[in-house]
Every structure is written in C-alpha cells, then in structure tokens.
Protein backbone atom coordinates (compact mmCIF):
# COMPACT_ATOMS: atom_id res chain seq x y z
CA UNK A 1 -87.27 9.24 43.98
CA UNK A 2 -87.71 5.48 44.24
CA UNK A 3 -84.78 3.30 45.38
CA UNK A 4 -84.11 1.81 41.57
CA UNK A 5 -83.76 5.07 40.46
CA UNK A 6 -80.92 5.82 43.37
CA UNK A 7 -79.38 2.81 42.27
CA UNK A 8 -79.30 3.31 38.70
CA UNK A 9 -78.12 7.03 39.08
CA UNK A 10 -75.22 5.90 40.84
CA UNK A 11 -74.21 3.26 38.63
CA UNK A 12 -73.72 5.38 35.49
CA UNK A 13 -71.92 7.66 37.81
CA UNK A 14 -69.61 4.23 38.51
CA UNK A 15 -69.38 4.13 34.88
CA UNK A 16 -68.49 7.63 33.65
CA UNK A 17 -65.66 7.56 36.53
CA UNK A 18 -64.25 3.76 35.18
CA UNK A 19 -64.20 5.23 31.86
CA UNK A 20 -62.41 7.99 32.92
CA UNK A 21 -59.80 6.07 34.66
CA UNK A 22 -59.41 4.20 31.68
CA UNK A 23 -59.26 6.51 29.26
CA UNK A 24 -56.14 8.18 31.88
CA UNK A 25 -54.68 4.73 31.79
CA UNK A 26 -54.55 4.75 28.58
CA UNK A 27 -53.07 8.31 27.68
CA UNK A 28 -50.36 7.36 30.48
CA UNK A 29 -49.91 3.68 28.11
CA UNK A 30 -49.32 5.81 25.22
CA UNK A 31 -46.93 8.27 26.40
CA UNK A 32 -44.71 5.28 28.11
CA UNK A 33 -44.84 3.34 25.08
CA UNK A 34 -43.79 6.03 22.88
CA UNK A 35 -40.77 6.71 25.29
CA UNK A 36 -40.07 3.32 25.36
CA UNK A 37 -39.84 3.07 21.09
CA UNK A 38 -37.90 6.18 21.85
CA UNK A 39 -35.07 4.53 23.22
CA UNK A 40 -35.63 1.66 21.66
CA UNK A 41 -34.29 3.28 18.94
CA UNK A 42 -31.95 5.09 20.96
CA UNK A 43 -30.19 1.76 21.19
CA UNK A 44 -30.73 0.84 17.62
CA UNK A 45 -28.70 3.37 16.42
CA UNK A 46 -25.86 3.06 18.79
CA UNK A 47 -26.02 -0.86 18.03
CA UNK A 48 -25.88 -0.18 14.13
CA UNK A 49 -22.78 2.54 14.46
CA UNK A 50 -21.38 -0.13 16.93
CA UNK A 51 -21.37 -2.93 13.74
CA UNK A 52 -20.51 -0.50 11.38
CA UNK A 53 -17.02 0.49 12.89
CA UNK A 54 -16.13 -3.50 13.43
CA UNK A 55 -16.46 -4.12 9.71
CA UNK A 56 -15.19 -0.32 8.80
CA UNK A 57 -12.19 -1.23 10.82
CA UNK A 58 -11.56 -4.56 9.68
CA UNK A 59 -11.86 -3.26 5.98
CA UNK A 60 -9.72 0.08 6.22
CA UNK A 61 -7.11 -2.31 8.00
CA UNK A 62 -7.06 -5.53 5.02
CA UNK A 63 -7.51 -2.85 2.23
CA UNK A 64 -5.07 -0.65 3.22
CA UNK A 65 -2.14 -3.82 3.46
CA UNK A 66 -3.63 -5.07 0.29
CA UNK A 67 -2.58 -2.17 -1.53
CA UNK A 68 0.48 -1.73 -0.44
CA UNK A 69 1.43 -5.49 -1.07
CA UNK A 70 -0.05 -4.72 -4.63
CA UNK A 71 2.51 -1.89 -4.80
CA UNK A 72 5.49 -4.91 -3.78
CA UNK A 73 5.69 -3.10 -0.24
CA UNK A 74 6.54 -6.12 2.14
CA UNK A 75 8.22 -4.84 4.72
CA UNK A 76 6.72 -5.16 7.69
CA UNK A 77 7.35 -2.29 9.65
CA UNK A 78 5.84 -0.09 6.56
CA UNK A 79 3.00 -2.28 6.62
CA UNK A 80 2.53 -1.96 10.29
CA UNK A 81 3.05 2.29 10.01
CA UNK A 82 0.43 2.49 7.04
CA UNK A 83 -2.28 -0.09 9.21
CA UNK A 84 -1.68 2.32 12.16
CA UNK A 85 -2.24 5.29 9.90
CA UNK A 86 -5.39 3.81 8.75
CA UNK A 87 -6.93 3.05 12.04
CA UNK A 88 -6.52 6.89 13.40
CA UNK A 89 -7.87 7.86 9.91
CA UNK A 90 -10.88 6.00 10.42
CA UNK A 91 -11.05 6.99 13.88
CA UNK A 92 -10.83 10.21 12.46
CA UNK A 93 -13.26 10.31 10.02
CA UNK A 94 -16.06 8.31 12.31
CA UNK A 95 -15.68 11.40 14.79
CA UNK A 96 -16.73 14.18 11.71
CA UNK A 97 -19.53 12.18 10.74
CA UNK A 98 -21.14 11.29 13.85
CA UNK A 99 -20.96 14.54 16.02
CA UNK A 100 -24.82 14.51 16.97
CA UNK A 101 -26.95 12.21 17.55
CA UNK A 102 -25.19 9.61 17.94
CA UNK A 103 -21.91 10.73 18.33
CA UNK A 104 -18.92 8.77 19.11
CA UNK A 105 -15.42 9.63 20.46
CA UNK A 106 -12.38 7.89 20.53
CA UNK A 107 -9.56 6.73 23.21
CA UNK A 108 -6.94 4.80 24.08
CA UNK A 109 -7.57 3.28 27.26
CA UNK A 110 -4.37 1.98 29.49
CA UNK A 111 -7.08 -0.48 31.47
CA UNK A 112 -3.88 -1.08 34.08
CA UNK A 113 -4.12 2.71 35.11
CA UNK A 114 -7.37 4.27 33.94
CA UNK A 115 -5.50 6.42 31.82
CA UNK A 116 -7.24 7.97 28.63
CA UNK A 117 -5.92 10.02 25.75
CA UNK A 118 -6.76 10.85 22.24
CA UNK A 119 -5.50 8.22 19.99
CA UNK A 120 -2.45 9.05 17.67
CA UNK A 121 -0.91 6.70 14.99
CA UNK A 122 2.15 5.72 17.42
CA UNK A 123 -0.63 4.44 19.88
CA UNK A 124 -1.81 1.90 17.59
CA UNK A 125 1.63 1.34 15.81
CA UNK A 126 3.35 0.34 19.54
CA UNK A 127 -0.03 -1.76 20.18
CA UNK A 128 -0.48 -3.36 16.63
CA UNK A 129 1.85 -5.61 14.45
CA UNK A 130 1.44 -7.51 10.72
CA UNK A 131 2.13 -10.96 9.69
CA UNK A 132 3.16 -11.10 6.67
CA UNK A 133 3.68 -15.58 5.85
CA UNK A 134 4.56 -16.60 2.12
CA UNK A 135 2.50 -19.83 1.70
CA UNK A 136 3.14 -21.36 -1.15
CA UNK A 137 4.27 -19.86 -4.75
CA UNK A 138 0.93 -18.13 -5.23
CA UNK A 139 -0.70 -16.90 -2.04
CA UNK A 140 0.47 -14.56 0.83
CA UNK A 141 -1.08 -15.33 4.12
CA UNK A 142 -1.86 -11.38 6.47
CA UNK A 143 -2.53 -10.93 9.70
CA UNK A 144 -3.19 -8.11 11.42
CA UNK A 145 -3.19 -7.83 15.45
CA UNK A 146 -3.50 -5.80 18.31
CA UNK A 147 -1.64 -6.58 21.40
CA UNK A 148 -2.19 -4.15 23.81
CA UNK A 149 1.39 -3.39 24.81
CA UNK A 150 3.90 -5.58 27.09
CA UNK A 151 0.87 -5.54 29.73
CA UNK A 152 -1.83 -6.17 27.06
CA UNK A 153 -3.68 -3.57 28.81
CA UNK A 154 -4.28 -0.97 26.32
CA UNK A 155 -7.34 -0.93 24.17
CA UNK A 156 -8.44 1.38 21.22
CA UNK A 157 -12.03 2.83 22.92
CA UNK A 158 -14.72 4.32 21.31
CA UNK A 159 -17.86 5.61 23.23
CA UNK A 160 -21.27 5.31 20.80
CA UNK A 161 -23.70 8.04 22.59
CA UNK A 162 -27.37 8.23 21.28
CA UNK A 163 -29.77 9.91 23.37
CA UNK A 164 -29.58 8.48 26.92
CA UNK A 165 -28.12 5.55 25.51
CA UNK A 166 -24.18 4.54 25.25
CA UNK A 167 -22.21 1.77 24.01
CA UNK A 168 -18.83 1.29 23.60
CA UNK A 169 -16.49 -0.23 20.78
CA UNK A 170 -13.65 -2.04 21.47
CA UNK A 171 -10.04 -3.06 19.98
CA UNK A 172 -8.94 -5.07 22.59
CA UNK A 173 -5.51 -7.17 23.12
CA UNK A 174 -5.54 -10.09 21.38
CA UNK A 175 -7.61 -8.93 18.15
CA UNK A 176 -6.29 -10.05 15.06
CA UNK A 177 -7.62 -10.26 11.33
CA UNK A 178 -6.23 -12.90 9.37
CA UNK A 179 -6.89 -12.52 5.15
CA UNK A 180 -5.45 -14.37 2.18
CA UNK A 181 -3.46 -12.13 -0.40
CA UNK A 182 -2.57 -13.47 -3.86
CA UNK A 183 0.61 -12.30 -4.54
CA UNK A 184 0.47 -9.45 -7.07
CA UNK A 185 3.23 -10.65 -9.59
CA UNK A 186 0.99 -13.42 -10.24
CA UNK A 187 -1.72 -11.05 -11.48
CA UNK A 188 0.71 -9.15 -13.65
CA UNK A 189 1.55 -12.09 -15.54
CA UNK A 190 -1.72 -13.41 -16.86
C-alpha cells in the first residue's frame, strides 16, 4: 500500500470518529435543552399561580367589602371579620385546586421567631384592619391593610412548588388596597 493511500485511510477514519463525537454532542445538547424547557416551565407555572393569588387576593378582599357596604354594613369591625373570612377562604380554596403539580400551601409566618402555623381567620383579623373614609356626599373611600401585628412581623405565606421549582407569595406588613366605593343609597335612588 502506497503512502497516499495510508494517509487517506486514516483520514476518513478522523472523520467517521468527528462525526461521531458530534453526533454525541449533539444527543447530550438535546437532552440538556429539553431539561432546561423543562424547568423553564417549571418556573412558569409557579410564576403564573404566584400573579394569580395577588390579584385573587386583592379581588376576594374589595369584593367581599363591596358587598357588604352594598348591604349598608359599615361597621368596621364586621367589615374587618368578613375581609379576614375571605382571605382564609381563598387560602382555602387555592390549596384544593392546586394539590399537584404545582401545589401551594399556606402559613402564617411570625418572621421575629420562625414560627409557622396554618392560617385561621383570627390570624388575619388580629393582622388586618379596614378604612372605611366618607369623602364627599357620593363616594366612600376603602382601604384594606395588613399590619403584621404590634411587631409587624407576621406575614400571610404561601409556598408555590412546581417540580424542582418554588416560589413563595407574600402578604407582608404594610400591604394595603385602597378602592373607591359609591355609596349604595345613591344607586337606589336613580
């Protein structure tokens, strides 16, 4: 065998073997790209429950004092017991839906000592007061807020789970919702 055909032999045997090394680079590409959209998604989902419990919360809480304005309920201390009740009921009803993937749990979190319990309506109620400000002869100015308790340390937790993946949700001291209620005896007498 001449010396060209020595040569040539071994470069296609230089070939086959990049081609194989490419064609295991690229398998290996594959498989991290799919577990990368994996949990990509992973996070998607615990992103989008995340949003959707900061605008469920914020709606259960205005709706909820809305109606009971609309029934001429202003005292606050009802107001405050019905917003509490409608917190835990959300909580409540976000922990049957999402059991699996992704699941989420609630907590109140006292941040001063790391203690953790289920949340009940007197948690929020102690931790959570309504405004109630007449503003003129038409409108009724709302606010809800959370304070967290004389220390402002305790916080309404949830913990989003989705595969590998967590997030948390957070009612912290200092939230507050502020809405603008036109006061229902106007709407009676149009």
């Amino acid at each position: 065998m001449n010396s060209k055909g020595v040569f040539s032999f071994f470069l296609v045997l230089a070939f086959i073997q990049l081609n194989a090394v490419l064609q295991a680079y690229a398998v290996y590409s594959e498989e991290t790209l799919s577990s990368t959209l994996s949990e990509l998604l992973a996070m998607e989902k615990a992103s989008f429950v995340r949003a959707e419990l900061e605008n469920n919360l914020d709606f259960a809480v205005m709706e909820t004092i809305s109606k009971e304005i609309d029934r001429h309920n202003y005292l606050q201390a009802s107001l405050e017991e019905h917003a509490a009740e409608a917190v835990i009921q959300l909580a409540k009803e976000t922990e049957e839906f999402y059991t699996d993937n992704p699941s989420v749990r609630f907590e109140v979190v006292d941040r001063s000592t790391g203690e953790r319990k289920v949340p009940e309506t007197q948690d929020i109620r102690r931790n959570a007061g309504v405004l109630l400000v007449d503003a003129g002869e038409t409108i009724l100015v709302v606010e809800f807020h959370f304070t967290g308790g004389i220390l402002r340390s305790e916080a309404l937790r949830a913990r989003i789970s989705s595969g590998d993946f967590h997030q948390e949700f957070l009612l912290p001291s200092g939230y507050n919702k502020r809405f603008v209620k036109v006061k229902p005896w106007l709407l009676l007498n149009r």
